[in-house]
PDB file of N, CA and C in Angstrom:
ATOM      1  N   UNK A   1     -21.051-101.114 -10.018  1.00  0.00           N
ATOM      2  CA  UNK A   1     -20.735 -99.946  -9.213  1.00  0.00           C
ATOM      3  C   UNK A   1     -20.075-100.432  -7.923  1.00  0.00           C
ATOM      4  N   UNK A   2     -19.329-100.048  -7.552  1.00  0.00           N
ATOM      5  CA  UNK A   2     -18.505-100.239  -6.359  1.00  0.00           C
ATOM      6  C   UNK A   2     -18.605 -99.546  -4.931  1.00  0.00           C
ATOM      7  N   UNK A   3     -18.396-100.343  -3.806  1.00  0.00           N
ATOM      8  CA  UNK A   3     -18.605 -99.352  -2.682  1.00  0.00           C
ATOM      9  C   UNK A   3     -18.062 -97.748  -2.772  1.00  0.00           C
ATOM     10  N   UNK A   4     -17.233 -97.491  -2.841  1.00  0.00           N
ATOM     11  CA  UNK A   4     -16.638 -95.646  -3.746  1.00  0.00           C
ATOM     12  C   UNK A   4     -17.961 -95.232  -4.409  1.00  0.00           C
ATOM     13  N   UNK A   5     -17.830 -95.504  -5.014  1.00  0.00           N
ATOM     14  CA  UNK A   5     -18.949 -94.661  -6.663  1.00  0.00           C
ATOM     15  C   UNK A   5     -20.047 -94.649  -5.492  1.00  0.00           C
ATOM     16  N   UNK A   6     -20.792 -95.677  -4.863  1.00  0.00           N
ATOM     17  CA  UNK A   6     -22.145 -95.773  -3.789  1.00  0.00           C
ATOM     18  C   UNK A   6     -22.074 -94.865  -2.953  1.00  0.00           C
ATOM     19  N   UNK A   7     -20.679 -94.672  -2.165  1.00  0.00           N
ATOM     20  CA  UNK A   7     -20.581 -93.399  -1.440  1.00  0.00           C
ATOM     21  C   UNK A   7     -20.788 -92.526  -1.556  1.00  0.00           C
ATOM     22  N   UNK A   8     -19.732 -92.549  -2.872  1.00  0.00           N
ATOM     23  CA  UNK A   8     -20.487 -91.101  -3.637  1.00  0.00           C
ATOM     24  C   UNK A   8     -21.836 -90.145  -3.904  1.00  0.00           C
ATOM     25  N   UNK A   9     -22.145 -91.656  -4.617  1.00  0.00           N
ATOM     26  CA  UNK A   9     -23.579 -91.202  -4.956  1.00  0.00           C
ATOM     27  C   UNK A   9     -24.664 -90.661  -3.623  1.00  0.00           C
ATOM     28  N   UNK A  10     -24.307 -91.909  -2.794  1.00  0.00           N
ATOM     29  CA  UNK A  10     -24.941 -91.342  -1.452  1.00  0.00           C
ATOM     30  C   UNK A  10     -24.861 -89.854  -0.614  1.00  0.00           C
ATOM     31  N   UNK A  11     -23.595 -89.410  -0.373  1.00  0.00           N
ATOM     32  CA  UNK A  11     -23.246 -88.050  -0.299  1.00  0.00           C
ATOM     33  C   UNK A  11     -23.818 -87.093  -0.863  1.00  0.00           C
ATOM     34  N   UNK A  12     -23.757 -87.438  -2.087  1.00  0.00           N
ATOM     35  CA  UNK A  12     -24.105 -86.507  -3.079  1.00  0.00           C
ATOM     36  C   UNK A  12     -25.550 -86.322  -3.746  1.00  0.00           C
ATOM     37  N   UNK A  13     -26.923 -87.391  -2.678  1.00  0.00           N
ATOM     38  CA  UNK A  13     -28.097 -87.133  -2.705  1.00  0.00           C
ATOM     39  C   UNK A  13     -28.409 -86.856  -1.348  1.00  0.00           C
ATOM     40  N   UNK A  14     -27.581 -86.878  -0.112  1.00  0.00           N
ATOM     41  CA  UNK A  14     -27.600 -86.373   0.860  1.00  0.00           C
ATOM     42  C   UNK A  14     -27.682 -84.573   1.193  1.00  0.00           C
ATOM     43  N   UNK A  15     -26.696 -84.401   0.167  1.00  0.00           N
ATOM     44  CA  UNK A  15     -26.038 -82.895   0.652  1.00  0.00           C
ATOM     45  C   UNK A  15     -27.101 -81.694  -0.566  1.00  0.00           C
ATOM     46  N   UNK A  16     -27.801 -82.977  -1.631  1.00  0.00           N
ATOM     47  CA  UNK A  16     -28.633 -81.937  -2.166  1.00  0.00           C
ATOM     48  C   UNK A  16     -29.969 -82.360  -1.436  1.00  0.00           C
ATOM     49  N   UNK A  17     -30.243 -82.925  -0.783  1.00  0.00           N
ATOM     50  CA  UNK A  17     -31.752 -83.290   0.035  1.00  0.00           C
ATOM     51  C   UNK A  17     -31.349 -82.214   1.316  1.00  0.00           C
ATOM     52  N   UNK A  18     -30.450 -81.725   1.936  1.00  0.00           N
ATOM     53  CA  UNK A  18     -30.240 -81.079   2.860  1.00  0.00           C
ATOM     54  C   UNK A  18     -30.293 -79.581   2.006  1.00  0.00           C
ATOM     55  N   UNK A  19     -29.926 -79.510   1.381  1.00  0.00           N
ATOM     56  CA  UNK A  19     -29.905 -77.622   0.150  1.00  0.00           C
ATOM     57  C   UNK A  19     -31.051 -77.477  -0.315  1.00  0.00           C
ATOM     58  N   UNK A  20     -31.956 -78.807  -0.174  1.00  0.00           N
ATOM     59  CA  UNK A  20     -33.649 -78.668  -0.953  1.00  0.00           C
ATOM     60  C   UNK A  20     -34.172 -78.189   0.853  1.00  0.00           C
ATOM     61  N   UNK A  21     -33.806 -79.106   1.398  1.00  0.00           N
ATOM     62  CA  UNK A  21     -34.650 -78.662   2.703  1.00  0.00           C
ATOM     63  C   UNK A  21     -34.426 -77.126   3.582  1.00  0.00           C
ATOM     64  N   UNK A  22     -33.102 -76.839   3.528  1.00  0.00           N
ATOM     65  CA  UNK A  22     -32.837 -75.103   3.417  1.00  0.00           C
ATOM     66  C   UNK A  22     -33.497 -74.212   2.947  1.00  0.00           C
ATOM     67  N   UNK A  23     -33.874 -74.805   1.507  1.00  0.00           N
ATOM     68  CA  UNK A  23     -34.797 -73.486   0.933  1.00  0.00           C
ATOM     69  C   UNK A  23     -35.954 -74.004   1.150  1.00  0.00           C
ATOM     70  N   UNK A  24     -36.106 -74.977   1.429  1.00  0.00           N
ATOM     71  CA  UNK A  24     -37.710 -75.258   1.405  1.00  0.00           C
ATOM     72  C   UNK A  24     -38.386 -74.536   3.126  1.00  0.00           C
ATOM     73  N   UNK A  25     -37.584 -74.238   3.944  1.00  0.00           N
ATOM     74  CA  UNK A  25     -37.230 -73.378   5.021  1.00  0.00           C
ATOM     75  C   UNK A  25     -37.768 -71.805   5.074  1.00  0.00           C
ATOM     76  N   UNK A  26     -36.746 -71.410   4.100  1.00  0.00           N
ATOM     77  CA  UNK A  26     -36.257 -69.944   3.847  1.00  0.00           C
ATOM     78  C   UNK A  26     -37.731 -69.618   3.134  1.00  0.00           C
ATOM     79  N   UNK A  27     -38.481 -70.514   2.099  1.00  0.00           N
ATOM     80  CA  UNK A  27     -39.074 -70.238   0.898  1.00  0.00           C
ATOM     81  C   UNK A  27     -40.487 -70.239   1.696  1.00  0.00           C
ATOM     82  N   UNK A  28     -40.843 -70.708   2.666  1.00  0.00           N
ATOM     83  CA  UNK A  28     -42.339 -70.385   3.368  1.00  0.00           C
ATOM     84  C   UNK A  28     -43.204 -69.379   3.512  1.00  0.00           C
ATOM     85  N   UNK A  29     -42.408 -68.262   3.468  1.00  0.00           N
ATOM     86  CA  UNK A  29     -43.310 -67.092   3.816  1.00  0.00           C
ATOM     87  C   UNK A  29     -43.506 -66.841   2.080  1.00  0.00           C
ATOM     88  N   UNK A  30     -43.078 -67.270   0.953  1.00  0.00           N
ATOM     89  CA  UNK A  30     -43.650 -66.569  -0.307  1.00  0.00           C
ATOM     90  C   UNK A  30     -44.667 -67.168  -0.298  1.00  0.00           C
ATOM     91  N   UNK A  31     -44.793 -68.804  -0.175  1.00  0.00           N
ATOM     92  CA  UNK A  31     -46.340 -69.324  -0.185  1.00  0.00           C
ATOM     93  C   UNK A  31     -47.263 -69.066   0.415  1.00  0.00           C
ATOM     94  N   UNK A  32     -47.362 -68.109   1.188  1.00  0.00           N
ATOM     95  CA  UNK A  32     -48.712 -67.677   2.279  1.00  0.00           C
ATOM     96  C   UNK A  32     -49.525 -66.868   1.421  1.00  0.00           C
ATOM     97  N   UNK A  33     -50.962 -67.315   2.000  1.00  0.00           N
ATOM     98  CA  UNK A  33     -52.092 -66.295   1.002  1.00  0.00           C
ATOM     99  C   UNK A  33     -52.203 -65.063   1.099  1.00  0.00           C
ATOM    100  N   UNK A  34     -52.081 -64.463  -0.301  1.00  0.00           N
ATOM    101  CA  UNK A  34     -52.331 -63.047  -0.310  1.00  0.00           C
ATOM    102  C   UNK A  34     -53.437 -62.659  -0.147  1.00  0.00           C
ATOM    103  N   UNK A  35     -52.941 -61.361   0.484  1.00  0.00           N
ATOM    104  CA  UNK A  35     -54.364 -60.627   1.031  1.00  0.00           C
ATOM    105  C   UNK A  35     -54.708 -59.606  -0.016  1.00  0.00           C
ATOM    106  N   UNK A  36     -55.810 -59.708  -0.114  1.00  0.00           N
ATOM    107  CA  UNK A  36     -56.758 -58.961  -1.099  1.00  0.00           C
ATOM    108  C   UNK A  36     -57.410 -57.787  -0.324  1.00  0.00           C
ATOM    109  N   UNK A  37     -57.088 -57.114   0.405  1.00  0.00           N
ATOM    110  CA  UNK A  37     -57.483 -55.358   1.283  1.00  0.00           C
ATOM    111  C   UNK A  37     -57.286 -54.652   0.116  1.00  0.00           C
ATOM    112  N   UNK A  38     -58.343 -54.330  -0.734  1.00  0.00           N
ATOM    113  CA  UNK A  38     -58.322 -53.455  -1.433  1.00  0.00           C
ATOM    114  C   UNK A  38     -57.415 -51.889  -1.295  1.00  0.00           C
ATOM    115  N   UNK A  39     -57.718 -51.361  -0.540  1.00  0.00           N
ATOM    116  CA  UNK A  39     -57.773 -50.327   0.506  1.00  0.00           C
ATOM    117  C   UNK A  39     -56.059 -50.137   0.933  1.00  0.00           C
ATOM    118  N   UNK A  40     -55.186 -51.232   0.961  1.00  0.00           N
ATOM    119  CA  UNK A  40     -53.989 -51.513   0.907  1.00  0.00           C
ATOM    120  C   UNK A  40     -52.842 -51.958   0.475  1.00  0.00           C
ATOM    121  N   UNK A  41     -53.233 -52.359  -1.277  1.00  0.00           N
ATOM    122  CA  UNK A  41     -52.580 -52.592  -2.076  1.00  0.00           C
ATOM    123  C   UNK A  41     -52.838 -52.282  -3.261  1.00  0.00           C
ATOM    124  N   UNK A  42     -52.542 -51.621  -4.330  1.00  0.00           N
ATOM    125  CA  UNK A  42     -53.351 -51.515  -5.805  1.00  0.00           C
ATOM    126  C   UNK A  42     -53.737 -52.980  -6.431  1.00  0.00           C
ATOM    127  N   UNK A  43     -54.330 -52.870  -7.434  1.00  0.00           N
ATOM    128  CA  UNK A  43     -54.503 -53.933  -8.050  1.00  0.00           C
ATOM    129  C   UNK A  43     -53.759 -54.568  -8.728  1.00  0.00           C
ATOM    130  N   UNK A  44     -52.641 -53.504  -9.686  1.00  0.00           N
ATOM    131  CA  UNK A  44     -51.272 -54.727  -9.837  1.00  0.00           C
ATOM    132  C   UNK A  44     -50.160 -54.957  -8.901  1.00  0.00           C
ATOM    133  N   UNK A  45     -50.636 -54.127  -7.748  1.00  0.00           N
ATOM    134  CA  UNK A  45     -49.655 -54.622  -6.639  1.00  0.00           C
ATOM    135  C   UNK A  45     -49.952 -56.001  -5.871  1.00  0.00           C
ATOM    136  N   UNK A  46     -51.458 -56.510  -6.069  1.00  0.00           N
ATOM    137  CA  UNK A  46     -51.729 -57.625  -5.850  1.00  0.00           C
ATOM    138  C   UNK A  46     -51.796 -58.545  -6.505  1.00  0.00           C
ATOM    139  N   UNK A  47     -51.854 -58.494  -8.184  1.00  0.00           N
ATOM    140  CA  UNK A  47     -51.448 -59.559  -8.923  1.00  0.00           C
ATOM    141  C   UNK A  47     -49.906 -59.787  -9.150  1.00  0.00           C
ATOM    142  N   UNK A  48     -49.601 -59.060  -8.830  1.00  0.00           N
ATOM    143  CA  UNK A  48     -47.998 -59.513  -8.654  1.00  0.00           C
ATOM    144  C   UNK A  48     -47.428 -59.896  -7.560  1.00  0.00           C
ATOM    145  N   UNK A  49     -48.466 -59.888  -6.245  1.00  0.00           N
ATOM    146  CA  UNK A  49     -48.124 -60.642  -5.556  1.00  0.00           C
ATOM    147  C   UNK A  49     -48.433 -62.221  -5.440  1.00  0.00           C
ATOM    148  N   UNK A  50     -49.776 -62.065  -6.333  1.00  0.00           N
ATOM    149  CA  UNK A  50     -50.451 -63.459  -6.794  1.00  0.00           C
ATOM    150  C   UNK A  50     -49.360 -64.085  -7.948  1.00  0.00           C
ATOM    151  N   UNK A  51     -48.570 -63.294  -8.845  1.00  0.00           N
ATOM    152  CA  UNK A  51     -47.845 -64.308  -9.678  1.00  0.00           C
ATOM    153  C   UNK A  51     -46.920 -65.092  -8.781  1.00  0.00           C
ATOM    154  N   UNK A  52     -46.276 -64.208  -7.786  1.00  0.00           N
ATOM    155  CA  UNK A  52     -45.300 -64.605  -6.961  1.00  0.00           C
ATOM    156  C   UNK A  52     -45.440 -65.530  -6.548  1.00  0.00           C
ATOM    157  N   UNK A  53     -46.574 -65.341  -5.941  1.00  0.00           N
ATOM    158  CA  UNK A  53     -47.246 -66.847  -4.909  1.00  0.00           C
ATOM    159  C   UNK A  53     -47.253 -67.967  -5.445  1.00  0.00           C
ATOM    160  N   UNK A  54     -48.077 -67.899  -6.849  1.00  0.00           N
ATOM    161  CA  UNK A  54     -48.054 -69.050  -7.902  1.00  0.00           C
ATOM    162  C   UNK A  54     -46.766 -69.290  -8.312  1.00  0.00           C
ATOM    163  N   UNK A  55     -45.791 -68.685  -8.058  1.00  0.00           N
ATOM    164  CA  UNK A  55     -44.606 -69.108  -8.477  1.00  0.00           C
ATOM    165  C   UNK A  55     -43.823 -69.613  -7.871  1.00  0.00           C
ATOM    166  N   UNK A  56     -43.985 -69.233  -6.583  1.00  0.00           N
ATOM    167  CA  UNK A  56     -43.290 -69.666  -5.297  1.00  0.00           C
ATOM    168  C   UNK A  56     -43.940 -71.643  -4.938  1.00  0.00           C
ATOM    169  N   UNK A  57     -45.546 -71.559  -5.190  1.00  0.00           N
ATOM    170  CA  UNK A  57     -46.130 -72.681  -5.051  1.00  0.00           C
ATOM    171  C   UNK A  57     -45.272 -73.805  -6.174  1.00  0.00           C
ATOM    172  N   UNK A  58     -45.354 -73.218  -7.162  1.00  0.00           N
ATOM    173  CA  UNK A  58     -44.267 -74.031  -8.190  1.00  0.00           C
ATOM    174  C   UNK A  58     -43.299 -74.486  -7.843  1.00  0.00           C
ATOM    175  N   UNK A  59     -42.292 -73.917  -7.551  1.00  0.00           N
ATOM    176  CA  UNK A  59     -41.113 -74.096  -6.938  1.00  0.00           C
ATOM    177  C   UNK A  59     -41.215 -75.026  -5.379  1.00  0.00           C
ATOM    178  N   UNK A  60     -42.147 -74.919  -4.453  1.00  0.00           N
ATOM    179  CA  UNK A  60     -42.437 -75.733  -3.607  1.00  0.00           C
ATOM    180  C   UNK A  60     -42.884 -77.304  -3.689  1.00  0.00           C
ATOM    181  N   UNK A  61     -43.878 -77.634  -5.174  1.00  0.00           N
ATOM    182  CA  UNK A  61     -43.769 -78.356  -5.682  1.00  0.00           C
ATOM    183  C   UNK A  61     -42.784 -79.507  -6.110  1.00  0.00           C
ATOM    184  N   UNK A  62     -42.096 -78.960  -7.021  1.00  0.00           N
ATOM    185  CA  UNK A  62     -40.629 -78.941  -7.865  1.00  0.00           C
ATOM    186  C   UNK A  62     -39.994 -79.898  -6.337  1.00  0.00           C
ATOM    187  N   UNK A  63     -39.822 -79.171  -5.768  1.00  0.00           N
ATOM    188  CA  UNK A  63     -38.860 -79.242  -4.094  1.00  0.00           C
ATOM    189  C   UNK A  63     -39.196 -80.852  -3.597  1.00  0.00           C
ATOM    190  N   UNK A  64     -40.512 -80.513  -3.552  1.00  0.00           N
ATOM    191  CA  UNK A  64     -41.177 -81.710  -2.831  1.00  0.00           C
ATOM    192  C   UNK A  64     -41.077 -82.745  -3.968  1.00  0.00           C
ATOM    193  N   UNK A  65     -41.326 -82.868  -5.405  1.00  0.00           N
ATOM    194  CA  UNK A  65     -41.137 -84.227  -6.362  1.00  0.00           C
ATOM    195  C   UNK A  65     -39.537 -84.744  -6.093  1.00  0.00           C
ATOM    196  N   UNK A  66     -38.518 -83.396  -6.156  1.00  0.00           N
ATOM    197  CA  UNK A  66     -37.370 -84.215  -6.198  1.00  0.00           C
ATOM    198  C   UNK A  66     -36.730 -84.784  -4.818  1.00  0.00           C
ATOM    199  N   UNK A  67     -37.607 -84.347  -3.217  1.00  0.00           N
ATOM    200  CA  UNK A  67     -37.375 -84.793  -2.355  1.00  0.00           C
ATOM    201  C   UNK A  67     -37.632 -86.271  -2.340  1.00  0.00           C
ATOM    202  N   UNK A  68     -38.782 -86.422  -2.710  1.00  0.00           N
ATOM    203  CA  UNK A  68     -39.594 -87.915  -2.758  1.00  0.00           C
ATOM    204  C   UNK A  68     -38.540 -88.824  -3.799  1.00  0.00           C
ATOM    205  N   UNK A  69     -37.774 -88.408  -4.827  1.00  0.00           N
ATOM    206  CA  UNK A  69     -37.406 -88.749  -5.932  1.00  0.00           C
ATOM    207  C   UNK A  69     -35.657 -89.340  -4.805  1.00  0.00           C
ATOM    208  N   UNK A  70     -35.080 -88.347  -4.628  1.00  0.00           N
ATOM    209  CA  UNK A  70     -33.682 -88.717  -3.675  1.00  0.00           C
ATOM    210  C   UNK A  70     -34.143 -89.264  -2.402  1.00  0.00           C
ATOM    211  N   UNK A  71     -35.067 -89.414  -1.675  1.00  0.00           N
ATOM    212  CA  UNK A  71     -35.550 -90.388  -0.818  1.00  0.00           C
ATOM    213  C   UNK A  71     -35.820 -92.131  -1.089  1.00  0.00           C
ATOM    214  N   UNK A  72     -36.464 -91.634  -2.097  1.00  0.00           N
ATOM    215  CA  UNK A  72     -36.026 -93.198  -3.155  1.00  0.00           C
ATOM    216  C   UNK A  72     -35.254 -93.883  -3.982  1.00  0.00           C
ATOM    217  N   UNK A  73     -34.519 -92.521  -3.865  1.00  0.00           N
ATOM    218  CA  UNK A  73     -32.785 -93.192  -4.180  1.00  0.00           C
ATOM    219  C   UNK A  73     -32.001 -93.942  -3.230  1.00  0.00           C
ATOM    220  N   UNK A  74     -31.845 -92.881  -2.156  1.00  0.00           N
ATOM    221  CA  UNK A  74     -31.395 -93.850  -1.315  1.00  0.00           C
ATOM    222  C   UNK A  74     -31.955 -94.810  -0.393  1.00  0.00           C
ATOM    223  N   UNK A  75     -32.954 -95.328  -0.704  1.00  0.00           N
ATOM    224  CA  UNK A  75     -33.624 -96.593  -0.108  1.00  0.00           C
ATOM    225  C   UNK A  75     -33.146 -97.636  -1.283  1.00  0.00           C
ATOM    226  N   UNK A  76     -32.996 -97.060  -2.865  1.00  0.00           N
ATOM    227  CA  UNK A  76     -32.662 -98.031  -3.358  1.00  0.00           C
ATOM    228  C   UNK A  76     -31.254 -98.292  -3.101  1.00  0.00           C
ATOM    229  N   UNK A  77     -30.498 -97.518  -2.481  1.00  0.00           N
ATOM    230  CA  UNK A  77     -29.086 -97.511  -2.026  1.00  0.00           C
ATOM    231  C   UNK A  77     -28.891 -98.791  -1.189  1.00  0.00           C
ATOM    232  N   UNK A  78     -29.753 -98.038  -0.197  1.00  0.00           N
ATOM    233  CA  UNK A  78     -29.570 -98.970   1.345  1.00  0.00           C
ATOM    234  C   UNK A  78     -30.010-100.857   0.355  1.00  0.00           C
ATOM    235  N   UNK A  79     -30.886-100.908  -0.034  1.00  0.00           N
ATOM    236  CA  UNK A  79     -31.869-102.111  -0.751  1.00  0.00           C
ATOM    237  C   UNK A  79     -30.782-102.413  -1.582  1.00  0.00           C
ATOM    238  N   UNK A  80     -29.528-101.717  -2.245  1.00  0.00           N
ATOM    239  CA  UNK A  80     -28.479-102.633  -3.211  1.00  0.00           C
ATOM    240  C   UNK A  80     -28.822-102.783  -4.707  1.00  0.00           C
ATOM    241  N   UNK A  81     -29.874-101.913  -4.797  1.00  0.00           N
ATOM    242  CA  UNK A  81     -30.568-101.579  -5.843  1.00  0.00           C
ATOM    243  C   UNK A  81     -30.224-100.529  -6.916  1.00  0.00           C
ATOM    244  N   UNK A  82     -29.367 -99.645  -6.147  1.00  0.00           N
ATOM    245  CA  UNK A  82     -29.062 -98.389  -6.588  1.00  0.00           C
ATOM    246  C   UNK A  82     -28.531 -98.380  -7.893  1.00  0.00           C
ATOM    247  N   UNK A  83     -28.372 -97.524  -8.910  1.00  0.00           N
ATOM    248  CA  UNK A  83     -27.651 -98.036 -10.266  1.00  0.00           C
ATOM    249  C   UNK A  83     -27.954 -98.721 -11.364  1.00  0.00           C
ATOM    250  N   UNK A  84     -29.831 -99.475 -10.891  1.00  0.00           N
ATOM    251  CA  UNK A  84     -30.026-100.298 -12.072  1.00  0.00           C
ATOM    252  C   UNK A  84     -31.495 -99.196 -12.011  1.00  0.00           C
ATOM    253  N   UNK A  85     -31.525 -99.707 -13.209  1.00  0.00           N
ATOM    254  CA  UNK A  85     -33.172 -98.879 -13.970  1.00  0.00           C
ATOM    255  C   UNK A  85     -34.546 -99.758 -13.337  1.00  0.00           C
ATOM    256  N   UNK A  86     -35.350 -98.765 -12.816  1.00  0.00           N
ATOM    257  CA  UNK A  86     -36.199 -99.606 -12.750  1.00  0.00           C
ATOM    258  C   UNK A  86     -37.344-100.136 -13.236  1.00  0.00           C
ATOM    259  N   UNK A  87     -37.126 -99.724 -14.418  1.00  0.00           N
ATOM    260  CA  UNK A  87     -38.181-100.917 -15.405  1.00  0.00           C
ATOM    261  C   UNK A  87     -37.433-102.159 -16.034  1.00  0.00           C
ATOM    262  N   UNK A  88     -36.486-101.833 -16.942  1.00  0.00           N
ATOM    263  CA  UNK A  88     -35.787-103.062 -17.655  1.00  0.00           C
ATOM    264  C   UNK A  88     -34.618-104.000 -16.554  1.00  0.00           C
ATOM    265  N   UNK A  89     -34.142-103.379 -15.311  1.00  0.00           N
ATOM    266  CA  UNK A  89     -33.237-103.365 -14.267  1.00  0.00           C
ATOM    267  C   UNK A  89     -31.695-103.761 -15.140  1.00  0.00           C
ATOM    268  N   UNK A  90     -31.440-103.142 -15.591  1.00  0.00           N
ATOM    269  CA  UNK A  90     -29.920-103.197 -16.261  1.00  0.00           C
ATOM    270  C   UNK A  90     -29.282-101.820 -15.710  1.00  0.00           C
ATOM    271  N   UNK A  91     -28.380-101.780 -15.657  1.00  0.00           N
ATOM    272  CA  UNK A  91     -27.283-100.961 -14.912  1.00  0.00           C
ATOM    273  C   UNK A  91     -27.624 -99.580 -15.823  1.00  0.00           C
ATOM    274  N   UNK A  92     -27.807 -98.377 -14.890  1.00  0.00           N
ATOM    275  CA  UNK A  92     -27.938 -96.737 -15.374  1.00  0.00           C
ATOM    276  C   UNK A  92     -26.043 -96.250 -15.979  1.00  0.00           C
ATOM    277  N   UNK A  93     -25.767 -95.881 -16.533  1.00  0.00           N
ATOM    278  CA  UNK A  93     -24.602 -95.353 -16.668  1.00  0.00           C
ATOM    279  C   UNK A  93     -24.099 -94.097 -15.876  1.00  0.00           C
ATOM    280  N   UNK A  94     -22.988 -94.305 -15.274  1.00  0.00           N
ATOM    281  CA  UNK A  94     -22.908 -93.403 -14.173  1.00  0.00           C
ATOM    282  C   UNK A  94     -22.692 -92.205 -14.305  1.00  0.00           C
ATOM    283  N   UNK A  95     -22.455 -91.940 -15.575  1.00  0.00           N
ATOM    284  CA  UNK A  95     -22.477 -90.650 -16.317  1.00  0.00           C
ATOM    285  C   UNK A  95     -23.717 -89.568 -16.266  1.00  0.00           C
ATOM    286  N   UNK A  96     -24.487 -90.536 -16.354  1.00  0.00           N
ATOM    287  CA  UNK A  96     -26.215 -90.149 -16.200  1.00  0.00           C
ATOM    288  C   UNK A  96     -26.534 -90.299 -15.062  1.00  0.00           C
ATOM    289  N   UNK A  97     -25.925 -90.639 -13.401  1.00  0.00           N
ATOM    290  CA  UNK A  97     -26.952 -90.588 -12.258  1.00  0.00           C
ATOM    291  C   UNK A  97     -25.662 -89.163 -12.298  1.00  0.00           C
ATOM    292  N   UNK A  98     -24.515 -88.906 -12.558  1.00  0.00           N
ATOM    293  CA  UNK A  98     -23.740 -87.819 -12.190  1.00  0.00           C
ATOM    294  C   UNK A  98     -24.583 -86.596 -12.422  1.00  0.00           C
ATOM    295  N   UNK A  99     -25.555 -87.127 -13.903  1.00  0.00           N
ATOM    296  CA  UNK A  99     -25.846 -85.747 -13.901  1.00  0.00           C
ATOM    297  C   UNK A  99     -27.181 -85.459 -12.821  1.00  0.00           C
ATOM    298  N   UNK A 100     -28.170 -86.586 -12.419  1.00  0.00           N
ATOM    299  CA  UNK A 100     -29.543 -86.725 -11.738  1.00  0.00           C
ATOM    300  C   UNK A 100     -29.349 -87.959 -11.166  1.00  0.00           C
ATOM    301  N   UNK A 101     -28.500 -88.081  -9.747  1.00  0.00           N
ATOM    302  CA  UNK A 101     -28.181 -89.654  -8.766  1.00  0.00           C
ATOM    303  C   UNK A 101     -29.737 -89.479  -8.463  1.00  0.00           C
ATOM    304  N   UNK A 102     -30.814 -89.137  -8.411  1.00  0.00           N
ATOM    305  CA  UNK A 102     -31.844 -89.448  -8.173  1.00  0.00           C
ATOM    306  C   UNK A 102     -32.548 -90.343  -9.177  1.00  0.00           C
ATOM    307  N   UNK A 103     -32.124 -90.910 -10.178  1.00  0.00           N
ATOM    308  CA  UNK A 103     -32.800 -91.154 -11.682  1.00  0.00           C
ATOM    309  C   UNK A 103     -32.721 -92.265 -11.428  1.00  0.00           C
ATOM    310  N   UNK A 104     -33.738 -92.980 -11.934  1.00  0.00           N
ATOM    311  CA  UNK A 104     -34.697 -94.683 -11.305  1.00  0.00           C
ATOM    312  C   UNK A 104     -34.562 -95.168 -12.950  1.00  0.00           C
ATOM    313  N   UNK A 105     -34.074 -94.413 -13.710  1.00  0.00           N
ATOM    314  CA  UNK A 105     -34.216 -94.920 -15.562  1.00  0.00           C
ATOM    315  C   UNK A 105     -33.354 -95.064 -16.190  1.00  0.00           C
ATOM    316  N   UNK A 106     -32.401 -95.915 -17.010  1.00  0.00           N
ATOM    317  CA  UNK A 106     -31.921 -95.866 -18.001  1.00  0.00           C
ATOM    318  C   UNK A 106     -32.361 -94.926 -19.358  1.00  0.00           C
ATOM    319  N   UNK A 107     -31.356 -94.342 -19.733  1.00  0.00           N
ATOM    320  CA  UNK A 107     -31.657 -93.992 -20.663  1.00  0.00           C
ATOM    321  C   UNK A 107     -32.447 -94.078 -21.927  1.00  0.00           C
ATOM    322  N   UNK A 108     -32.336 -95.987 -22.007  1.00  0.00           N
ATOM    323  CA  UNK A 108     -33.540 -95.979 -23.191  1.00  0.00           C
ATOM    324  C   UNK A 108     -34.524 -96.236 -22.460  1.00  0.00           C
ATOM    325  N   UNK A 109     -34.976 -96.620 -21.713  1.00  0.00           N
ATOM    326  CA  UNK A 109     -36.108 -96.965 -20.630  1.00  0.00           C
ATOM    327  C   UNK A 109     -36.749 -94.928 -20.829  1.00  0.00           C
ATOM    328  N   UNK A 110     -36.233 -94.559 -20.107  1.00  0.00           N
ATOM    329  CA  UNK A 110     -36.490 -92.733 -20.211  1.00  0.00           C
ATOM    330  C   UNK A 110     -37.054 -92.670 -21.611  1.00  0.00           C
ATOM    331  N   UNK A 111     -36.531 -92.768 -22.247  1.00  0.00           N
ATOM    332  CA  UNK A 111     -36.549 -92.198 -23.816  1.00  0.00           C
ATOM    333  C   UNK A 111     -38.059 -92.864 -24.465  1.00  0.00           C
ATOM    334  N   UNK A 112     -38.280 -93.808 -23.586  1.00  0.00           N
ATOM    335  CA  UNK A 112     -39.690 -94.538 -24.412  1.00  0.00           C
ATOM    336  C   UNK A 112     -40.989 -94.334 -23.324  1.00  0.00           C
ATOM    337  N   UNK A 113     -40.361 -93.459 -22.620  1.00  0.00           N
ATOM    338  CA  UNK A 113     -41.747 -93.422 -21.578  1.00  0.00           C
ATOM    339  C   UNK A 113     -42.474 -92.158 -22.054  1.00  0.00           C
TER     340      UNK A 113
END
């Protein structure tokens, strides 16, 4: 991989770690606990606010694995590391970080885990 393609890749786990952290922003107020006031919501007006929540928690999740995941991309960037798998360490095909530059696996490495 060449300084270009590294740029690339770098940019391009930059600008989605900045679009994760936007919504991870915007997306705060769905995770707050629902209130159960009888008296002020029906009962499937509150389990549907409970799916929400649980769904919203999902998605907050999700947010946070692939933050941790492009954070350790580019440390393997900065480290010169970037591009090889990290179990067998043979070169990822760049076809495959195009589709996930966060991805620490070769393909057959992936395929047997």
């Amino acid at each position: 991989m060449n300084d270009r393609d590294r740029a690339m890749f770098k940019q391009l786990l930059i600008s989605t770690q900045q679009e994760l952290n936007e919504t991870k922003k915007t997306s705060e107020k769905s995770t707050q606990t629902v209130a159960l006031d009888q008296s002020s919501v029906g009962r499937l007006s509150r389990m549907d606010a409970m799916q929400s929540q649980a769904m919203a928690l999902a998605g907050k999740r999700r947010r946070e694995i692939q933050l941790t995941r492009i954070r350790a991309a580019l440390e393997r960037l900065d480290d010169g590391e970037y591009g090889y798998c990290a179990v067998c360490e043979g070169e990822i095909d760049q076809r495959r970080l195009r589709i996930d530059p966060a991805n620490p696996f070769c393909i057959n490495c992936a395929a047997t885990m």
